[in-house]
Protein backbone atom coordinates (compact mmCIF):
# COMPACT_ATOMS: atom_id res chain seq x y z
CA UNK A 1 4.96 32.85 19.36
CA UNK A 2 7.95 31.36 20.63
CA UNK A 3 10.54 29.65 18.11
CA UNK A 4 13.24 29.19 20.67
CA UNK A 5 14.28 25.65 21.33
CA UNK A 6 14.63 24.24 24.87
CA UNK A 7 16.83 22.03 25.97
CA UNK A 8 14.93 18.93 26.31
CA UNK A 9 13.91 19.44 22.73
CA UNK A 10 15.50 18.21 19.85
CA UNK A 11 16.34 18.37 16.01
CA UNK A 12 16.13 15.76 13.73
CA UNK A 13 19.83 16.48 12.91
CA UNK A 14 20.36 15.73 16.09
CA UNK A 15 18.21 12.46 16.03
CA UNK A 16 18.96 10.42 12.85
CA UNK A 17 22.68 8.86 13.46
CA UNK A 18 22.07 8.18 16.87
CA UNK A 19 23.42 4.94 18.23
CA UNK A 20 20.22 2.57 19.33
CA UNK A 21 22.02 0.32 21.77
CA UNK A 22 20.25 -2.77 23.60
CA UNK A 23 19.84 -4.03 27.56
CA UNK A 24 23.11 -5.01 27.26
CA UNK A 25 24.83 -2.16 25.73
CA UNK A 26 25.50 -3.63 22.22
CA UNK A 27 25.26 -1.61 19.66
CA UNK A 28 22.21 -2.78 17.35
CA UNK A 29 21.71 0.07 14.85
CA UNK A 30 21.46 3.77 14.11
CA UNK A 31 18.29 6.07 13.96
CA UNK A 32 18.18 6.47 10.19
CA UNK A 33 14.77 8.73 9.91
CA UNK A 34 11.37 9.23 12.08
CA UNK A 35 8.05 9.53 11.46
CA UNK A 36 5.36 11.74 12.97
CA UNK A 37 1.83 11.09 13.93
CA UNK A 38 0.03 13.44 12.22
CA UNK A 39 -3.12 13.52 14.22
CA UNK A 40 -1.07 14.49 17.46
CA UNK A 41 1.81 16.04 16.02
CA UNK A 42 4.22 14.00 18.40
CA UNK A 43 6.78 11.43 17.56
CA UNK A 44 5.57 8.08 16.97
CA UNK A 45 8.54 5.47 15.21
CA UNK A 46 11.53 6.04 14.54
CA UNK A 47 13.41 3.85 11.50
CA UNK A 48 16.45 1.91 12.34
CA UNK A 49 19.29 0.98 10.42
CA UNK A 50 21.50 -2.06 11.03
CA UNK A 51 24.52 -1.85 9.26
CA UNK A 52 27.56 -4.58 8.75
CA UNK A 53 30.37 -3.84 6.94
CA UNK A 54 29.20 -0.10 6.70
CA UNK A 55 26.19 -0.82 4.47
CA UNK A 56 22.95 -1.22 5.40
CA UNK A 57 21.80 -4.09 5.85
CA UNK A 58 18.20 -4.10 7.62
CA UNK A 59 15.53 -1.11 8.56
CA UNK A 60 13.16 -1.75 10.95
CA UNK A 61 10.58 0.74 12.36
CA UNK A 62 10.53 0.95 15.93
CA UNK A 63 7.72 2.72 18.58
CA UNK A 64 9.08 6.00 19.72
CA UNK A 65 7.55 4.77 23.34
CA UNK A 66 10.10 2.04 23.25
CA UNK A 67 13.14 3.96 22.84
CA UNK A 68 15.04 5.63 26.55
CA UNK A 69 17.79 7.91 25.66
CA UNK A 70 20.75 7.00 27.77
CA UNK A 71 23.36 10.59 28.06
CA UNK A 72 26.52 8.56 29.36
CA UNK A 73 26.40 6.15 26.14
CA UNK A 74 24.72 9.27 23.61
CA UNK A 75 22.54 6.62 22.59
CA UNK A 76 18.66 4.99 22.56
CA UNK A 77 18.20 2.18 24.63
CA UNK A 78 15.74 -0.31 23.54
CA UNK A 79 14.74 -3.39 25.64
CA UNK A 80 15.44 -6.01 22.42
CA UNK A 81 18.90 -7.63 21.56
CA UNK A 82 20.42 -7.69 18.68
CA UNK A 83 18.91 -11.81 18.40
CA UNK A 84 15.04 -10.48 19.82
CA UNK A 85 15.17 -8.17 17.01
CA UNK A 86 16.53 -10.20 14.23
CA UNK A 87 13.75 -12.97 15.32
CA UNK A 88 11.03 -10.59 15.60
CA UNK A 89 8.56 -10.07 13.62
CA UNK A 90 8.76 -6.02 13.50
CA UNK A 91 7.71 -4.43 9.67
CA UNK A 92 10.72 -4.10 7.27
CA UNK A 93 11.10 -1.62 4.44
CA UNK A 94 9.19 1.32 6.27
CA UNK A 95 6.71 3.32 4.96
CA UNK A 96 6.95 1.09 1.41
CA UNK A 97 9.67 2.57 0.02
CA UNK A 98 11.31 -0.65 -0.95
CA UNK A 99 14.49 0.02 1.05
């Protein structure tokens, strides 16, 4: 068994604090956590953290699938603005944890 780690792999040290940045490069939130599938074993959502004022304001869970990792910025794009997110109707307080 192999436990090395290749490069396109990643930890989830490396994944929660990420910037999550939208189609027009705005900064919408942070990765805060993930969650796994755990039928396949692969990343399915990730939860996201909008913050003002350096608290957290808002969570919502977003589909792996949706997210494009962008090097030059060292962020997540995701095709929603700030205003598509805030007026969509994604799940809050992931996983019912009352956050």
């Amino acid at each position: 068994m192999n436990n090395s780690i290749e490069a396109s792999e990643f930890l989830s040290v490396q994944l929660e604090g990420t910037a999550v940045v939208g189609p027009d490069g705005d900064r919408i939130g942070s990765i805060e956590s993930a969650a796994i599938d755990r039928t396949s074993g692969s990343l399915s959502h990730v939860v996201m953290a909008v913050t003002r004022f350096g608290f957290v304001t808002t969570r919502y869970m977003l589909p792996w699938h949706h997210l494009d990792y962008d090097r030059h910025l060292a962020a997540y794009r995701v095709d929603l603005t700030r205003g598509q997110l805030q007026a969509a109707s994604l799940p809050q307080e992931p996983f019912g944890y009352g956050l």
